[in-house]
C-alpha atoms as a PDB file:
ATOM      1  CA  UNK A   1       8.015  -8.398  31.361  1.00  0.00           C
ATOM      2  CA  UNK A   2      10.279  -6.920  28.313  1.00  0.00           C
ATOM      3  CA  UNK A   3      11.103 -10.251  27.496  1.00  0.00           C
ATOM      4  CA  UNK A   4       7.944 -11.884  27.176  1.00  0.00           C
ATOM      5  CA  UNK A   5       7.032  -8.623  25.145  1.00  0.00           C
ATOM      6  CA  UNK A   6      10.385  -9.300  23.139  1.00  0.00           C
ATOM      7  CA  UNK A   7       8.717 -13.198  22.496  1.00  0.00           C
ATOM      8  CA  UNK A   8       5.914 -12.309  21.634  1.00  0.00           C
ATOM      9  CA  UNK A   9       6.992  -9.597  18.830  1.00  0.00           C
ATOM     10  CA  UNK A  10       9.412 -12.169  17.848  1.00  0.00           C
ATOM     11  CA  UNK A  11       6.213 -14.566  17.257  1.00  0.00           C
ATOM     12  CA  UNK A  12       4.387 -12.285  15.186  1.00  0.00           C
ATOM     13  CA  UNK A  13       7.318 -11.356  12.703  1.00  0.00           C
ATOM     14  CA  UNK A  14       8.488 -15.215  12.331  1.00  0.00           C
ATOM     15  CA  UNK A  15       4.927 -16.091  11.534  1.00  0.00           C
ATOM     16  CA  UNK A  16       4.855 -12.776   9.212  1.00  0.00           C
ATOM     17  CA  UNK A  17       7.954 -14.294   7.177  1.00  0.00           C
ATOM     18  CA  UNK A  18      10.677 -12.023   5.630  1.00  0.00           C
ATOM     19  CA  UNK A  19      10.106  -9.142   2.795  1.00  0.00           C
ATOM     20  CA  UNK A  20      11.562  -9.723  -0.339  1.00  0.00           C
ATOM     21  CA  UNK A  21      11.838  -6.054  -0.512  1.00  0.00           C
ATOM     22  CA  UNK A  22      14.863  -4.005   0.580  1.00  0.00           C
ATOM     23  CA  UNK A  23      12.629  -2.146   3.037  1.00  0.00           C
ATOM     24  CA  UNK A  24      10.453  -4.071   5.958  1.00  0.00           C
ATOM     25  CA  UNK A  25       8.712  -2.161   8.280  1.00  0.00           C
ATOM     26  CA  UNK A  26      10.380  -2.831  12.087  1.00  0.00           C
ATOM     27  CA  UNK A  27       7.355  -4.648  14.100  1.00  0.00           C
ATOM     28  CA  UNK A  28       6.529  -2.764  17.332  1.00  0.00           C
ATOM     29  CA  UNK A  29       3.740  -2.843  19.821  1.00  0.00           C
ATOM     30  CA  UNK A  30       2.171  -0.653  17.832  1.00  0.00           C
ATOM     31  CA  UNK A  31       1.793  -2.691  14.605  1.00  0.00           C
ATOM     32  CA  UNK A  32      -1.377  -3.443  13.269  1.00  0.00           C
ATOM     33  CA  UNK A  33      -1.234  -6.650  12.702  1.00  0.00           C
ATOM     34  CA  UNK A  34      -4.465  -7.386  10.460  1.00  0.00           C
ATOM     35  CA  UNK A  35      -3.306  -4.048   8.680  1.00  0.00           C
ATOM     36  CA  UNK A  36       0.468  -3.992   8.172  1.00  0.00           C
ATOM     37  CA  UNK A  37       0.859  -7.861   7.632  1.00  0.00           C
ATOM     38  CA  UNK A  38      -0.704 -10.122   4.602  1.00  0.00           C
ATOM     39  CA  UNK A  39      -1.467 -12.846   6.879  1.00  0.00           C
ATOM     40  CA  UNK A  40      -4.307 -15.389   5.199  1.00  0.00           C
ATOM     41  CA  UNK A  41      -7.063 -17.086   7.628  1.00  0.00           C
ATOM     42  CA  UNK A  42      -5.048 -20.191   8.780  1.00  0.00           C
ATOM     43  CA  UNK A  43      -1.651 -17.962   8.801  1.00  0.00           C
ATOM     44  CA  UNK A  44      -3.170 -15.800  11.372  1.00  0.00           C
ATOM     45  CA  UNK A  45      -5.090 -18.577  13.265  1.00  0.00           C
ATOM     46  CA  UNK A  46      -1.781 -20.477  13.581  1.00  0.00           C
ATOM     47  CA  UNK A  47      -0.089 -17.252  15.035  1.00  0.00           C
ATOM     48  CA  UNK A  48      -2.921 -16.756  17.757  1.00  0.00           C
ATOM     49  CA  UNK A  49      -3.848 -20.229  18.585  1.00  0.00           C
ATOM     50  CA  UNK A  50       0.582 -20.728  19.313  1.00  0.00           C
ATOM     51  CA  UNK A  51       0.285 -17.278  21.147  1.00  0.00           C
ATOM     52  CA  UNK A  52      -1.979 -18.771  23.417  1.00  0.00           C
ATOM     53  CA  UNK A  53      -0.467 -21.818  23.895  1.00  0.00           C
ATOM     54  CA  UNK A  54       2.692 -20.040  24.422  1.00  0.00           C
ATOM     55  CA  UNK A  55       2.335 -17.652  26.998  1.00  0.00           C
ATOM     56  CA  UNK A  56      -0.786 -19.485  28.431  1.00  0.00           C
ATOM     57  CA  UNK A  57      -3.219 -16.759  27.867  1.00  0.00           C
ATOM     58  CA  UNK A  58      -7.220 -18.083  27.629  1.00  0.00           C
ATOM     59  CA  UNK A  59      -8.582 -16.876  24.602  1.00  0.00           C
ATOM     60  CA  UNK A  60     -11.420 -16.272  26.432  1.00  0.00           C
ATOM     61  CA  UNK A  61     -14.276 -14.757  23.688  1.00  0.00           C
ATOM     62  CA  UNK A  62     -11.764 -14.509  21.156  1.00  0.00           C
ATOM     63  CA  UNK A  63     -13.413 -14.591  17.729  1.00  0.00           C
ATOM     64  CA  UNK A  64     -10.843 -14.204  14.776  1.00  0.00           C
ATOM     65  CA  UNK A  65     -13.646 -13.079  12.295  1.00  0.00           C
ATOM     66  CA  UNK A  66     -13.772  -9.853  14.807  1.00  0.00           C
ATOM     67  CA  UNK A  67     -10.205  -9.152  12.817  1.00  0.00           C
ATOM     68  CA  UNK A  68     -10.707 -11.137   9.948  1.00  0.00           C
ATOM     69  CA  UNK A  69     -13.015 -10.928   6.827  1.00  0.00           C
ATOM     70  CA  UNK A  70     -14.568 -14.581   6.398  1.00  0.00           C
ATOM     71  CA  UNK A  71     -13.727 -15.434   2.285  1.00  0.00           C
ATOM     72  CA  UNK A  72     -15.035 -19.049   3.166  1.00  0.00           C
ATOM     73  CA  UNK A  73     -18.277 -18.609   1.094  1.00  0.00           C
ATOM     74  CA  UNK A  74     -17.995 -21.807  -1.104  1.00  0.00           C
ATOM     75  CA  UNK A  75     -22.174 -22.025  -1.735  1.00  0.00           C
ATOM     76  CA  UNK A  76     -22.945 -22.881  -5.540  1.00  0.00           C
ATOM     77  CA  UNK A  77     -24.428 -19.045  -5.297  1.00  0.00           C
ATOM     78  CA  UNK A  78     -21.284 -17.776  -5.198  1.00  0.00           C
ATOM     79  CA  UNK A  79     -19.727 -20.100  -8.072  1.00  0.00           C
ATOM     80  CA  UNK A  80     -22.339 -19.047 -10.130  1.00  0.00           C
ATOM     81  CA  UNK A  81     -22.534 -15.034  -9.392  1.00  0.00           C
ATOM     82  CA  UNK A  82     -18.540 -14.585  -8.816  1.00  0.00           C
ATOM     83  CA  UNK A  83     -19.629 -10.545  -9.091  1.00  0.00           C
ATOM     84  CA  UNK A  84     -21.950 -10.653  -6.156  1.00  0.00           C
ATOM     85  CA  UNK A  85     -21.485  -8.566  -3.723  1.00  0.00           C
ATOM     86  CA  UNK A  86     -21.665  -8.886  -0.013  1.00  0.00           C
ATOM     87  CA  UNK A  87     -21.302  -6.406   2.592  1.00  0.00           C
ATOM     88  CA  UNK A  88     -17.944  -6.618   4.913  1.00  0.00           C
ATOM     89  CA  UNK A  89     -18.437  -6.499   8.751  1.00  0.00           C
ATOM     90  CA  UNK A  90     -16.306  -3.667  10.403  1.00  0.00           C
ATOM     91  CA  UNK A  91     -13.611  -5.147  11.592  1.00  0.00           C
ATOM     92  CA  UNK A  92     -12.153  -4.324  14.845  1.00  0.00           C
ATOM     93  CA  UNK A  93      -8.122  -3.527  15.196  1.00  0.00           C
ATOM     94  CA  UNK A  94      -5.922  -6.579  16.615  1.00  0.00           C
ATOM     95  CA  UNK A  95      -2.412  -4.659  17.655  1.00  0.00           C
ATOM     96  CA  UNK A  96       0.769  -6.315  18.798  1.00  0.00           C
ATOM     97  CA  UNK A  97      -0.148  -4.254  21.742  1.00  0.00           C
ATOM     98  CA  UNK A  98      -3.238  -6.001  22.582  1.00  0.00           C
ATOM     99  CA  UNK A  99      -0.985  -9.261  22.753  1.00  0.00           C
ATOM    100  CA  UNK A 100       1.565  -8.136  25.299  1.00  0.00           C
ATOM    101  CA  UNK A 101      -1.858  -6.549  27.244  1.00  0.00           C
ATOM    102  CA  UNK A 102      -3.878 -10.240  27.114  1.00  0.00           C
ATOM    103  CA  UNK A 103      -0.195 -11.994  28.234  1.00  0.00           C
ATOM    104  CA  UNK A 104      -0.047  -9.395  31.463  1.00  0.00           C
ATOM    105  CA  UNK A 105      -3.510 -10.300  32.521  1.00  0.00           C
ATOM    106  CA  UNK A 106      -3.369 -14.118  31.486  1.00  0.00           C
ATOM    107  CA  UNK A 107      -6.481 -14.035  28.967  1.00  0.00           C
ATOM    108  CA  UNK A 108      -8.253 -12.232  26.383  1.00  0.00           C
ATOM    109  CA  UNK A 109     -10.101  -8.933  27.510  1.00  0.00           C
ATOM    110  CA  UNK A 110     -11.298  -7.684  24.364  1.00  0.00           C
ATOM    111  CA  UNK A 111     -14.483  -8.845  21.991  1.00  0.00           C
END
């Protein structure tokens, strides 16, 4: 098992990319990953949607926008009022940790 958690923090931090700065934070299975990492809202479905595939985990009720805010608004509304403001969903944590959980059991227990 301390391999496949071993793959699957190597997943996240290749898909994360490498720091330009002198200092990156080591990735452990306690990172937050929609916290600690700058991932965008294909760069993070990529990540889960190979994580899956991967290590054969169902995703099960997985719903990114659970993690993720959902910037997709492209209505003329929102051309036209760029100042508009909209209130954010609270958005749950998604954790290296809750990777190397869903791998053990073979799908996704949370949502």
């Amino acid at each position: 098992m301390e391999t496949n958690k071993n793959k699957i923090i190597n997943l996240v931090e290749r898909h994360a990319g490498i720091s330009i700065t002198p200092y990156q934070k080591k990735t452990t299975e306690e990172t937050l990953i929609n916290s600690e990492f700058d991932f965008d809202d294909d760069e993070i479905q990529t990540l889960m949607s190979e994580f899956f595939k991967e290590f054969n985990v169902t995703p099960g009720n997985f719903n990114i926008k659970n993690y993720y805010y959902d910037y997709s608004d492209h209505s003329l509304l929102s051309l036209l009022n760029p100042f508009r403001k909209f209130e954010k969903p609270e958005l749950k944590i998604l954790s290296v940790a809750m990777l190397i959980e869903s791998e053990k059991l073979g799908y996704w227990p949370y949502d």
